[in-house]
N, C-alpha and C. Protein backbone atom coordinates (compact mmCIF):
# COMPACT_ATOMS: atom_id res chain seq x y z
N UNK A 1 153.58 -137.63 73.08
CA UNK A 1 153.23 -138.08 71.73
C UNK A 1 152.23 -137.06 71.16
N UNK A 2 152.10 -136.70 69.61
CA UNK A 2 151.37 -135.43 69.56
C UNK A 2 150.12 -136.34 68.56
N UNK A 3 149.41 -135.77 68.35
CA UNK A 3 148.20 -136.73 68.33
C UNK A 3 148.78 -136.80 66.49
N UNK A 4 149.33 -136.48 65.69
CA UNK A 4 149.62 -137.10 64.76
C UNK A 4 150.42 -138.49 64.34
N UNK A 5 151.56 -138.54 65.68
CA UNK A 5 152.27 -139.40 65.94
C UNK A 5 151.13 -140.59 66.35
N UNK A 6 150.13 -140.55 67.20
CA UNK A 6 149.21 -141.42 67.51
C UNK A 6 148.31 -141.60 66.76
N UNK A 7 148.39 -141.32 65.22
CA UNK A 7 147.45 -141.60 64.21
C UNK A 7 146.30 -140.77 64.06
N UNK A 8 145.95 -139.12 64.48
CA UNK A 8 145.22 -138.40 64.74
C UNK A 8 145.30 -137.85 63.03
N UNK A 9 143.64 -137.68 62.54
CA UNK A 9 143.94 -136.93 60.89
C UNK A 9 143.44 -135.79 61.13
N UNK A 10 144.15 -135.07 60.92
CA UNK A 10 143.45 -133.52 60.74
C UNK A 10 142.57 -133.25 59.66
N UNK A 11 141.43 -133.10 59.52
CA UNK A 11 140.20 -133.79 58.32
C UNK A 11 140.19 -131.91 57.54
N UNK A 12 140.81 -130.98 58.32
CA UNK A 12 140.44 -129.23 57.89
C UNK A 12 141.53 -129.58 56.76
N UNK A 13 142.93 -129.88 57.60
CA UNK A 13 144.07 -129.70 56.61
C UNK A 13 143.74 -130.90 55.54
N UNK A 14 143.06 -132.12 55.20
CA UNK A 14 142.91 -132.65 54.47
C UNK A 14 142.32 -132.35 53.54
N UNK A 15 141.43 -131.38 53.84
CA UNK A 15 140.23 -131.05 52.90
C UNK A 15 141.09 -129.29 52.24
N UNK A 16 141.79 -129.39 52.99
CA UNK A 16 142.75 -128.27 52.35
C UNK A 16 143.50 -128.30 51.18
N UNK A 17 143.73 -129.57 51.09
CA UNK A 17 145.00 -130.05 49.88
C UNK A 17 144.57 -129.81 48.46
N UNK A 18 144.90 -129.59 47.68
CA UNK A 18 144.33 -128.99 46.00
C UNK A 18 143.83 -130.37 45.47
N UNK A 19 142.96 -130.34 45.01
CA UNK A 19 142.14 -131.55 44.02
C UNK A 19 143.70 -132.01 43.55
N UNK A 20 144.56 -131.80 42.81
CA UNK A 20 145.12 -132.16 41.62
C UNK A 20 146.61 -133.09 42.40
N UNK A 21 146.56 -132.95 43.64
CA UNK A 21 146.98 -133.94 44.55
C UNK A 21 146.74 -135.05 44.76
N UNK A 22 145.32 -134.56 44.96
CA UNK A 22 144.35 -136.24 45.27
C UNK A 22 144.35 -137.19 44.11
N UNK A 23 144.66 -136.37 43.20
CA UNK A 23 144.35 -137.28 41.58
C UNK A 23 145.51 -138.19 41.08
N UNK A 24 144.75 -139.61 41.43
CA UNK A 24 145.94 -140.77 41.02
C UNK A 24 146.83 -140.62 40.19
N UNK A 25 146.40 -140.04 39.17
CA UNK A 25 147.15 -139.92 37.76
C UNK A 25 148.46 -138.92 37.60
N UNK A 26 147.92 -138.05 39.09
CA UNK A 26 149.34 -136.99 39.06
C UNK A 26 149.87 -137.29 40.48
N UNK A 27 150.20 -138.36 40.85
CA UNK A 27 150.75 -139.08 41.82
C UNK A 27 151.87 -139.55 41.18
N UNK A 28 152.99 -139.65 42.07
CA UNK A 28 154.19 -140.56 41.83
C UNK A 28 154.15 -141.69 41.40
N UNK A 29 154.33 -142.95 40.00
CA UNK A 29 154.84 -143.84 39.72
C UNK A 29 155.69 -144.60 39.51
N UNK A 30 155.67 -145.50 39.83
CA UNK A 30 157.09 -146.50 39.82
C UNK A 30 157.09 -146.90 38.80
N UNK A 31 157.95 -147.08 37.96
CA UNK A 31 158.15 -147.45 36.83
C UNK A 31 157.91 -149.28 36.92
N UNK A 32 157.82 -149.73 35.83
CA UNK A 32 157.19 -151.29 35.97
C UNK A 32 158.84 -151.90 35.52
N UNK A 33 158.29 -153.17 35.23
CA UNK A 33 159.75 -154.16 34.64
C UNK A 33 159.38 -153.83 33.10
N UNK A 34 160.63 -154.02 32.71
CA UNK A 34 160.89 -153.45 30.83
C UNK A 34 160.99 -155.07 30.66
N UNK A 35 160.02 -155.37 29.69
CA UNK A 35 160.22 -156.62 29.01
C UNK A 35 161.13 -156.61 27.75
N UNK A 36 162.21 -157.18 27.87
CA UNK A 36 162.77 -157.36 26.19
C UNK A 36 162.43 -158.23 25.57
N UNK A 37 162.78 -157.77 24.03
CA UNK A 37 162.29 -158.42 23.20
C UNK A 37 163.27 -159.57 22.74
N UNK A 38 162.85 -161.09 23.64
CA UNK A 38 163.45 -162.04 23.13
C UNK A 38 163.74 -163.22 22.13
N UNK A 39 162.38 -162.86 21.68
CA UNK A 39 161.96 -164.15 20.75
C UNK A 39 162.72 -163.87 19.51
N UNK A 40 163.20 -164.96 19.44
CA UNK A 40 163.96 -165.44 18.07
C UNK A 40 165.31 -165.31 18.36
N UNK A 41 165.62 -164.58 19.78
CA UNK A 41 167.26 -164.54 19.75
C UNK A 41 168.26 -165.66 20.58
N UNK A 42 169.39 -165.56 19.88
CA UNK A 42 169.92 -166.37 19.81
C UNK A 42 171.48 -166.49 20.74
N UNK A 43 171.54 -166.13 21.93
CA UNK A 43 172.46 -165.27 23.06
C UNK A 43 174.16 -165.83 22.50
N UNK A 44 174.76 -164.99 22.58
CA UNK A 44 176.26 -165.64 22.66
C UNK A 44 177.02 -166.14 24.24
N UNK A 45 176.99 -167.36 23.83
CA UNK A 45 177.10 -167.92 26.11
C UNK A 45 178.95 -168.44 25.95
N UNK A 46 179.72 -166.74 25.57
CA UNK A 46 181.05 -166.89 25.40
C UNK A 46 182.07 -167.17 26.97
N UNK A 47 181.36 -166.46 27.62
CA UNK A 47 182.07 -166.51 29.43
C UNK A 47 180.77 -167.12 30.18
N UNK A 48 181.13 -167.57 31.49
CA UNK A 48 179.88 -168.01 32.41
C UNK A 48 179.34 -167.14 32.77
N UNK A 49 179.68 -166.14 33.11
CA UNK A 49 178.87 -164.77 33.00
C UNK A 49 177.49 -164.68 31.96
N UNK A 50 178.09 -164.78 30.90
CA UNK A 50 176.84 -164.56 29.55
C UNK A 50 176.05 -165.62 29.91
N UNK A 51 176.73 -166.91 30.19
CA UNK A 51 175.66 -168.32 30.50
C UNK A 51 174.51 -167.94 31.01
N UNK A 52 175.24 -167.08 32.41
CA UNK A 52 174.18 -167.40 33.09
C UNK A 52 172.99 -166.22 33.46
N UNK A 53 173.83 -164.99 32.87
CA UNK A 53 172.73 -164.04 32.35
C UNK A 53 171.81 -164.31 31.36
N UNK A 54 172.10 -164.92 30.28
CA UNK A 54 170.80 -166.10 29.24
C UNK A 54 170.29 -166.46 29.99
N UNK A 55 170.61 -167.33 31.04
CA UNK A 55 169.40 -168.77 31.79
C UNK A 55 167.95 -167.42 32.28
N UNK A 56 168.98 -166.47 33.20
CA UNK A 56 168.36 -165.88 33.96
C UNK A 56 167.11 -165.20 32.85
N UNK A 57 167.43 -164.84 32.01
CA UNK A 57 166.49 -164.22 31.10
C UNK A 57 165.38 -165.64 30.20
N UNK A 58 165.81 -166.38 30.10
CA UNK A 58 165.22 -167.54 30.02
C UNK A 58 164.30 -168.08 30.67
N UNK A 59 164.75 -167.75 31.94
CA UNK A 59 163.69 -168.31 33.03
C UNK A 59 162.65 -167.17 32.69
N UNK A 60 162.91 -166.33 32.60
CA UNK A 60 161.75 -164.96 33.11
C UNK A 60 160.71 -164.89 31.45
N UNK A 61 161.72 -165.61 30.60
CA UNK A 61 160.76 -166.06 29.11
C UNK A 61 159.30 -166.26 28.98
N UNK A 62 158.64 -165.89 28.55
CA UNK A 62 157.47 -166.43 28.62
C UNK A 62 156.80 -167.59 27.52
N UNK A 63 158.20 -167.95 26.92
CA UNK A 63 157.67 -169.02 25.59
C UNK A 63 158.82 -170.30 25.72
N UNK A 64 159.10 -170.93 24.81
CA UNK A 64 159.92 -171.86 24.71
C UNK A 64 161.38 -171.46 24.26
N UNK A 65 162.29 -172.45 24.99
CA UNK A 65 163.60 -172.06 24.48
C UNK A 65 164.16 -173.62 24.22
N UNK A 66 165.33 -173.27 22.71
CA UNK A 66 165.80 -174.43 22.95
C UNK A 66 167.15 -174.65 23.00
N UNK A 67 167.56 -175.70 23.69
CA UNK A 67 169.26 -175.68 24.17
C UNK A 67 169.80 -177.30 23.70
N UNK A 68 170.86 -176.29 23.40
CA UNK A 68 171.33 -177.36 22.33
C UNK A 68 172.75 -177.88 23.63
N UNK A 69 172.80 -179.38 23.77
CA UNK A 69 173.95 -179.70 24.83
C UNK A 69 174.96 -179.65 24.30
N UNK A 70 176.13 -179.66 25.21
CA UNK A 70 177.49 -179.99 24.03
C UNK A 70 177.48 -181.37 23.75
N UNK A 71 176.72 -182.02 24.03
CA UNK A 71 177.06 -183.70 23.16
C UNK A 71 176.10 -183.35 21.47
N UNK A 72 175.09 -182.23 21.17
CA UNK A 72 175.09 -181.95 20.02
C UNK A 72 173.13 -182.16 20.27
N UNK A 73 173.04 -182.93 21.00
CA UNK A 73 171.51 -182.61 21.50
C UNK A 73 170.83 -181.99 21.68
N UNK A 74 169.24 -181.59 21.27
CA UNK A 74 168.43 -180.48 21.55
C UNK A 74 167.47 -180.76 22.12
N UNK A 75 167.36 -179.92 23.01
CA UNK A 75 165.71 -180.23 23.76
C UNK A 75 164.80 -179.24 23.88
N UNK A 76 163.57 -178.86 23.03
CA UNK A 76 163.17 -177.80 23.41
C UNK A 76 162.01 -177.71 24.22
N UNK A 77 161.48 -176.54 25.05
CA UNK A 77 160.61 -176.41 26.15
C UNK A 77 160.70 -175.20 26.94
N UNK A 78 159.78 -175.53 28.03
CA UNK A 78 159.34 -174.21 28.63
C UNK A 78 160.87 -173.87 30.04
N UNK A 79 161.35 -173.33 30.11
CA UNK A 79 162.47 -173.08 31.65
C UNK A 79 161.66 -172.73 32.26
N UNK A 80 161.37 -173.59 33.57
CA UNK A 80 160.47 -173.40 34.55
C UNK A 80 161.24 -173.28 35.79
N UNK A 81 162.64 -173.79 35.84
CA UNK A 81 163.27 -173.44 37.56
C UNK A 81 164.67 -173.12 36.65
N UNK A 82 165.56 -172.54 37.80
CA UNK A 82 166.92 -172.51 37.27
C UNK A 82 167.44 -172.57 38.71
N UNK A 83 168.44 -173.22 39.08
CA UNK A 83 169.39 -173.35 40.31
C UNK A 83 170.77 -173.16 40.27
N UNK A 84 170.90 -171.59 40.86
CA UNK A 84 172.74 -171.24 40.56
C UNK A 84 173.24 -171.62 41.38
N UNK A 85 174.69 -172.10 41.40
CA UNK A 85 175.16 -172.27 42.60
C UNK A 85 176.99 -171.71 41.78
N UNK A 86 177.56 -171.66 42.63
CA UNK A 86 178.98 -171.26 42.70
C UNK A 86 179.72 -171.47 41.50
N UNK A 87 179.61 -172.56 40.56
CA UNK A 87 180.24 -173.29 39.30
C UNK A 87 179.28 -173.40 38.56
N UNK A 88 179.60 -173.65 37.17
CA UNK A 88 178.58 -174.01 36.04
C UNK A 88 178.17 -175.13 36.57
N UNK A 89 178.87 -175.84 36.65
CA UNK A 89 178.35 -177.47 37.02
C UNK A 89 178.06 -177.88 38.41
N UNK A 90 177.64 -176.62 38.74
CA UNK A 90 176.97 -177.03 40.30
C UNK A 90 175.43 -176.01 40.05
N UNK A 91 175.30 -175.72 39.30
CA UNK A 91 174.27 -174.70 38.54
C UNK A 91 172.81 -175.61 37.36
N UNK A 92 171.94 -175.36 37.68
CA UNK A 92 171.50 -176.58 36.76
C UNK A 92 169.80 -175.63 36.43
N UNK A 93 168.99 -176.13 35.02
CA UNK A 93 167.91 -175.11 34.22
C UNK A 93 167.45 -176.67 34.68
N UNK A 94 165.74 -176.40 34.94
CA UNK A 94 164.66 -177.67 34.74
C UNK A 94 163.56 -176.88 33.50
N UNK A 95 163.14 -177.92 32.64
CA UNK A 95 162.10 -177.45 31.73
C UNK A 95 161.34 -178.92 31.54
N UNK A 96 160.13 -177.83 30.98
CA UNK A 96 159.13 -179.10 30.27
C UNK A 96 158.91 -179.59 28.71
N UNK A 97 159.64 -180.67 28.71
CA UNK A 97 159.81 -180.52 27.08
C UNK A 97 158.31 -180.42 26.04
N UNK A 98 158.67 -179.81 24.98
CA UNK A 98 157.58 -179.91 24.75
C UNK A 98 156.97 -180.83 24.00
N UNK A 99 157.98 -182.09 23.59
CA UNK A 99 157.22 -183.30 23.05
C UNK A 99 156.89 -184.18 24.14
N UNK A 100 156.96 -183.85 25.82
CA UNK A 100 157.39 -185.05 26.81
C UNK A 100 155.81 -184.46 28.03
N UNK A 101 156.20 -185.28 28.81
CA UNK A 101 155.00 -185.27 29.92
C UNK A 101 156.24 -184.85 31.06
N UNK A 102 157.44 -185.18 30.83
CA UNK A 102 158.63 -185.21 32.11
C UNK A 102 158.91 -183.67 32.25
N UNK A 103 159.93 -183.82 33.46
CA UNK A 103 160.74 -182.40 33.36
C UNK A 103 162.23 -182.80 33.33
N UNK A 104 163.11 -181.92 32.16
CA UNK A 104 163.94 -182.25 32.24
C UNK A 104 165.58 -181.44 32.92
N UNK A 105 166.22 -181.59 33.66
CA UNK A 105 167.34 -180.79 34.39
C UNK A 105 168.45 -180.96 33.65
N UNK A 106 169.08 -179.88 33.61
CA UNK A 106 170.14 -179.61 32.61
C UNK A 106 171.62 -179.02 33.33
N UNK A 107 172.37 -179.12 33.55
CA UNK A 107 173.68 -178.57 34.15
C UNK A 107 173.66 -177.43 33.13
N UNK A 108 174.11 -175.94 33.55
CA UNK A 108 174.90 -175.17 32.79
C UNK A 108 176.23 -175.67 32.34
N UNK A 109 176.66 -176.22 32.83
CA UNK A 109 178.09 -176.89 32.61
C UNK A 109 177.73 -177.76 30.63
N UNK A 110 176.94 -178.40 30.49
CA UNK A 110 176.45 -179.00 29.41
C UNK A 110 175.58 -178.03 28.63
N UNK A 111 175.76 -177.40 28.62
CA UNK A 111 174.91 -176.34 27.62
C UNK A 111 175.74 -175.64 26.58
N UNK A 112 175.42 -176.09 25.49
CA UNK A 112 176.61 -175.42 24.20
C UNK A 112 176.01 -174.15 23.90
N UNK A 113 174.33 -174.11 23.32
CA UNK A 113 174.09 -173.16 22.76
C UNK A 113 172.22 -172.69 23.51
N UNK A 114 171.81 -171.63 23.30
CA UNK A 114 170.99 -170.94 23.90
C UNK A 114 169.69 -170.81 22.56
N UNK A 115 168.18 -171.20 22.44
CA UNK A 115 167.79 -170.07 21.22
C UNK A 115 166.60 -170.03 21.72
N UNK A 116 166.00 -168.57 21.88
CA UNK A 116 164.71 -168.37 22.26
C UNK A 116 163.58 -168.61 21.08
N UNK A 117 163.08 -169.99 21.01
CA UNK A 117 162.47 -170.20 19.72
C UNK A 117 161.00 -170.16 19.67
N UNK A 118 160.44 -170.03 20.88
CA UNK A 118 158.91 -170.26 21.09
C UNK A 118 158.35 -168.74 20.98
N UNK A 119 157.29 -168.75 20.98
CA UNK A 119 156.57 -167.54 20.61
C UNK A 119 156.28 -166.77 21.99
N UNK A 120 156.46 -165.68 22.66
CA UNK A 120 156.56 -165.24 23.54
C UNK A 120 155.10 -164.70 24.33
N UNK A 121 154.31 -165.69 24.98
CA UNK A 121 153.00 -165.84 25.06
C UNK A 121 152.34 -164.67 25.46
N UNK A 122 153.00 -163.95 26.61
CA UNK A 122 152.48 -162.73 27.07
C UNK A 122 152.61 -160.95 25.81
N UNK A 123 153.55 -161.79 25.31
CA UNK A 123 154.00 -160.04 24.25
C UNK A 123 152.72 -159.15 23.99
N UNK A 124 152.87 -157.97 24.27
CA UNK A 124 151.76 -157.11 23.86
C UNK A 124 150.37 -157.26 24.27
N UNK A 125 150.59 -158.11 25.67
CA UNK A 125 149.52 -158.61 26.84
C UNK A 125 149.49 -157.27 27.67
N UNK A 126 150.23 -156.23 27.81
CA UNK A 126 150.23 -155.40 29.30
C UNK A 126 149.00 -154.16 29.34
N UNK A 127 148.81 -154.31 30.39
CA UNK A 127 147.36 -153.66 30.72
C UNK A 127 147.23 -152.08 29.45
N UNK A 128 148.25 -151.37 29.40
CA UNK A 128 148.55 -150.51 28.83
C UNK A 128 148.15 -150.71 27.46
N UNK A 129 148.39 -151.82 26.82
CA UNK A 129 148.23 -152.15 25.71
C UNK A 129 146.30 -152.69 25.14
N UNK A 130 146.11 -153.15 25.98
CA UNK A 130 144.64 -153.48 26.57
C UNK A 130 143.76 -152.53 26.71
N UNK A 131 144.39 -151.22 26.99
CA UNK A 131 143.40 -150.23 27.46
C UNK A 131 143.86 -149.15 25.92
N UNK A 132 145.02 -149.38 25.17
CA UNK A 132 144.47 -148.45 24.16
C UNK A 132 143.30 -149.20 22.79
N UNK A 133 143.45 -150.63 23.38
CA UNK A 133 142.68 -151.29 21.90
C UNK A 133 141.34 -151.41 22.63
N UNK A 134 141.00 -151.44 23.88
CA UNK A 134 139.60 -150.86 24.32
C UNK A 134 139.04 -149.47 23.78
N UNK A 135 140.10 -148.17 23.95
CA UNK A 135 139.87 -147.03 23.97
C UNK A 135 139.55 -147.08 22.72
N UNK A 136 140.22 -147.76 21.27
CA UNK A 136 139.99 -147.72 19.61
C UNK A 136 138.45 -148.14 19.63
N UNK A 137 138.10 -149.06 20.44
CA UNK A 137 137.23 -150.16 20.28
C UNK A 137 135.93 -149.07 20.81
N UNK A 138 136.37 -148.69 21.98
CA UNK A 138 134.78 -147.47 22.55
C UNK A 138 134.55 -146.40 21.33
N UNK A 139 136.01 -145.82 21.13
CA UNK A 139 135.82 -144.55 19.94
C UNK A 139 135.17 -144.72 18.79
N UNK A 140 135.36 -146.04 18.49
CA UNK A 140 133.99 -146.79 17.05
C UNK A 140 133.26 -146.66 17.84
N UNK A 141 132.76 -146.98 18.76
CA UNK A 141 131.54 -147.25 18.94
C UNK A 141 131.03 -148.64 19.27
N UNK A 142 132.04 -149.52 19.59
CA UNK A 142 131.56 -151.26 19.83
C UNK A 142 131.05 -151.29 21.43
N UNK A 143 130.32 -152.22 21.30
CA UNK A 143 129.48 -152.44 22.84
C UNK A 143 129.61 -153.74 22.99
N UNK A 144 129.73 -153.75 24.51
CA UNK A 144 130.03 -155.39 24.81
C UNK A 144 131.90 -155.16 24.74
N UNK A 145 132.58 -154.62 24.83
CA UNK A 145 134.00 -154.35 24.71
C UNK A 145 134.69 -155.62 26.50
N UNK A 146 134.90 -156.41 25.79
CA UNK A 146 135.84 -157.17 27.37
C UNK A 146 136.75 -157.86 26.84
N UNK A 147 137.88 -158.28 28.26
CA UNK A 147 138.44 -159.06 27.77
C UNK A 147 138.48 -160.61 27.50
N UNK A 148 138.90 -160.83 25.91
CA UNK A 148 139.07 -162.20 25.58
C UNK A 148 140.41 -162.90 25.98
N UNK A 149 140.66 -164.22 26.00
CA UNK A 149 141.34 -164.73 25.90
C UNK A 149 142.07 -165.05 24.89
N UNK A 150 143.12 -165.14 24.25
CA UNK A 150 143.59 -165.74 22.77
C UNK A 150 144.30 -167.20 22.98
N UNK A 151 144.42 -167.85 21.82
CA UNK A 151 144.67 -169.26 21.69
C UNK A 151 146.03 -169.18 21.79
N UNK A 152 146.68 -170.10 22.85
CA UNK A 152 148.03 -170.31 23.19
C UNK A 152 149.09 -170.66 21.61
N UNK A 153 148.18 -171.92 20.74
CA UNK A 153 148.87 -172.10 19.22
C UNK A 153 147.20 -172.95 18.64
C-alpha cells in the first residue's frame, strides 16, 4: 500500500498547487434545479402522460393549485403528497384545502382540469437573488443589511 493509498498528504506538493485552484469560486459547479415559472398556468392534461407530469410539477409547486374534478368541482390548496402507481386510478394527489383544516385525496383518474393559481411563495427567494439586493443595499451604503422575512398574504 503506498502511503497515499493509506491516506498519507504530501503537505510540499500541497503547498505547491497555484492559489487560483484553491479558490472556491474557480472550482467546479454543479448546476442547481431550474425552477419554472408556474404560476398562473394552466397545463393541458390531454394523455396520462401530461396528467401526470402536471401532478409531478405540482407537487414540487410552491403555492396553491386548483383542480377542477370531472364531476365539475373545485378544490383549491396546497399538493402536499402525490402517489403514482401503474393506472390513473390507482394514482392519487393529497392537499390542504385552503378553506378546510382536512386533507383532501384525489384520484388522477377524477381530475378534469389542472390551474396553478396561488402565488408561488419561494419565487425570487434563491440565495443568488439575496446576495445581489444585499450587494445594491452595501453599494448605497445601508447598515444593518439582513435577512427579513416577507408576509406569506
Amino acid at each position: 500500500m503506498t502511503g497515499k493509498e493509506s491516506g498519507h498528504v504530501d503537505h510540499e506538493a500541497a503547498q505547491a498547487v497555484p492559489h487560483a485552484v484553491l479558490n472556491p469560486d474557480a472550482l467546479e459547479v454543479a448546476p442547481g434545479t431550474a425552477h419554472e415559472q408556474l404560476e398562473g398556468w394552466i397545463p393541458s392534461l390531454a394523455s396520462d402522460e401530461e396528467i401526470r407530469i402536471a401532478l409531478e410539477k405540482a407537487f414540487d409547486y410552491r403555492g396553491d393549485v386548483t383542480i377542477t374534478r370531472k364531476d365539475g368541482s373545485k378544490i383549491e390548496g396546497y399538493l402536499f403528497d402525490r402517489r403514482s402507481g401503474p393506472t390513473l386510478k390507482d394514482s392519487l394527489v393529497r392537499l390542504y384545502p385552503k378553506n378546510s383544516d382536512g386533507k383532501v385525496a384525489i384520484s388522477y383518474a377524477d381530475i378534469a382540469a389542472l390551474a396553478f393559481t396561488g402565488r408561488d411563495t419561494a419565487a425570487g427567494k434563491s440565495w443568488e437573488a439575496w446576495m445581489k439586493k444585499y450587494a445594491a443595499k452595501k453599494a448605497a451604503g445601508e447598515k444593518n443589511i439582513a435577512l427579513e422575512p416577507e408576509p406569506l398574504e
